[in-house]
C-alpha atoms as a PDB file:
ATOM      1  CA  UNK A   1     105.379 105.103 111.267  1.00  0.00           C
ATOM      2  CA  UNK A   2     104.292 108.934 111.257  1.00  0.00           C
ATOM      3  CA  UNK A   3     103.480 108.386 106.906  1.00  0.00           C
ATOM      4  CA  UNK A   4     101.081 104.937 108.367  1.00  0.00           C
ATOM      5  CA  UNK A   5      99.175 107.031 110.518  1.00  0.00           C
ATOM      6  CA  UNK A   6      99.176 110.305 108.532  1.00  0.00           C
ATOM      7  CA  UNK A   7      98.190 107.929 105.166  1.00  0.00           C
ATOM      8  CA  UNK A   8      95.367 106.012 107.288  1.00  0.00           C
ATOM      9  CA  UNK A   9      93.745 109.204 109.055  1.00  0.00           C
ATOM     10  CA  UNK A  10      93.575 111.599 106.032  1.00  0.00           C
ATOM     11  CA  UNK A  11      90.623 110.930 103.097  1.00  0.00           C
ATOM     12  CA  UNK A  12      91.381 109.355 100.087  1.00  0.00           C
ATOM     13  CA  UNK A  13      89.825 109.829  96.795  1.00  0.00           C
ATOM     14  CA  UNK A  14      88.893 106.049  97.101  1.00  0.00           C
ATOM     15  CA  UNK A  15      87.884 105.471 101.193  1.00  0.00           C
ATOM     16  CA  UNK A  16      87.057 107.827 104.115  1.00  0.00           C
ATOM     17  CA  UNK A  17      89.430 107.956 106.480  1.00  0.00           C
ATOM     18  CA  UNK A  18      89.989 106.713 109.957  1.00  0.00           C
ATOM     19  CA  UNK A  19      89.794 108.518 113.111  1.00  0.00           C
ATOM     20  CA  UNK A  20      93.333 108.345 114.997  1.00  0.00           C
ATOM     21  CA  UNK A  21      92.038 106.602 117.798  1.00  0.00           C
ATOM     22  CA  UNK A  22      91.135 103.502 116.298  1.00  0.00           C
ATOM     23  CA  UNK A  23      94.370 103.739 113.702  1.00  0.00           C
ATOM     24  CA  UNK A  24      96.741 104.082 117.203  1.00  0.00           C
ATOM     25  CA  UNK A  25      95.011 100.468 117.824  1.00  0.00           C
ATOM     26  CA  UNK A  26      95.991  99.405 114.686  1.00  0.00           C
ATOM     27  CA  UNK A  27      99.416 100.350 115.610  1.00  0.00           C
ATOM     28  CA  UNK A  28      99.577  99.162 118.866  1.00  0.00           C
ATOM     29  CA  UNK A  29      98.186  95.978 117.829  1.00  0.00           C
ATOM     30  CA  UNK A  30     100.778  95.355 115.402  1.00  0.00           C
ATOM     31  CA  UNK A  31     103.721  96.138 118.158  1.00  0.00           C
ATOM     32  CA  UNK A  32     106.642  93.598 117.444  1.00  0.00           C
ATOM     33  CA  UNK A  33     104.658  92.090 114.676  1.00  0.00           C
ATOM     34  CA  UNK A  34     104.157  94.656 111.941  1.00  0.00           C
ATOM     35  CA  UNK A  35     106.288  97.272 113.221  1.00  0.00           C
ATOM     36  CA  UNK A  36     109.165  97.462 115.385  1.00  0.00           C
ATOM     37  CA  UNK A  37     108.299  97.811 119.201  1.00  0.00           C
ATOM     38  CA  UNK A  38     110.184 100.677 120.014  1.00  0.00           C
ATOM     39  CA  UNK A  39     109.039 102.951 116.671  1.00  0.00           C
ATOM     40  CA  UNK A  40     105.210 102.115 118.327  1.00  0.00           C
ATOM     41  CA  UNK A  41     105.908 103.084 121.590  1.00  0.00           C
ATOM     42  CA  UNK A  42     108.010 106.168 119.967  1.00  0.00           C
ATOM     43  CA  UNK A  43     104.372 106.667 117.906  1.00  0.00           C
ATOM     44  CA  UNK A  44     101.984 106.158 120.654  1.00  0.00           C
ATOM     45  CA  UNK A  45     103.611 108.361 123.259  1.00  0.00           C
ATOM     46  CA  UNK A  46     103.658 111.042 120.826  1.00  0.00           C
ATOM     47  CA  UNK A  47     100.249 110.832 120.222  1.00  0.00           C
ATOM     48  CA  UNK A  48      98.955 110.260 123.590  1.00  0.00           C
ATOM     49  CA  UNK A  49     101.197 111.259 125.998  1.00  0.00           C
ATOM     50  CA  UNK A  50     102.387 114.584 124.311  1.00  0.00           C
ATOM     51  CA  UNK A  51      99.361 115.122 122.316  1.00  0.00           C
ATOM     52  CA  UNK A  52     100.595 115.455 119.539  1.00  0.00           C
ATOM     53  CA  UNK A  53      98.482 116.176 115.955  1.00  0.00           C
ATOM     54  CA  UNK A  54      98.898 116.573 112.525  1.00  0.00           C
ATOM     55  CA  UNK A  55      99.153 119.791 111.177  1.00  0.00           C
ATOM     56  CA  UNK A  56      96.013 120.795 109.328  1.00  0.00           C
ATOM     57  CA  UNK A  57      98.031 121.290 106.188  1.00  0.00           C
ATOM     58  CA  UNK A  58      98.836 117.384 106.126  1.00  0.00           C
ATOM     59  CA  UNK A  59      94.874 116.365 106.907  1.00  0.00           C
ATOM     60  CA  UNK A  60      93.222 118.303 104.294  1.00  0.00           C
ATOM     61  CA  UNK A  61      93.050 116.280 100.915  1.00  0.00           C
ATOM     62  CA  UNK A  62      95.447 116.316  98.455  1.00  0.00           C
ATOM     63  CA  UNK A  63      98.302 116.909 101.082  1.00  0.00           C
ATOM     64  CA  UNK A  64      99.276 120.144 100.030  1.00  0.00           C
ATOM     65  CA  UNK A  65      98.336 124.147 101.807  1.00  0.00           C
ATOM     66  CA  UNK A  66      98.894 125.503  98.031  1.00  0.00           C
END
């Protein structure tokens, strides 16, 4: 789950990324239909609940601090 939302919310050489808002809404949509239930509630809590982000090495492009 953490690699869906890190993969959607970071730029890609071939699309701009989303913001991690709207990609939780992805997730939450796809509760017990794309993803197991209790790996998006896991996923949202973080997130919202213990505001959680990625760290800044993982958003810049590429992926890597070297």
């Amino acid at each position: 789950m953490a690699d869906t939302v890190e993969a959607k919310t970071t730029k890609r050489p071939y699309r701009f990324a989303k913001g991690l808002v709207e990609e939780l809404e992805v997730v939450s949509a796809g509760k017990n239909t794309l993803f197991d239930g209790a790996v998006v509630e896991a996923c949202l809590a973080l997130f919202r609940e213990k505001d959680y982000s990625f760290p800044q090495s993982l958003t810049r492009h590429g992926g890597s601090s070297s």
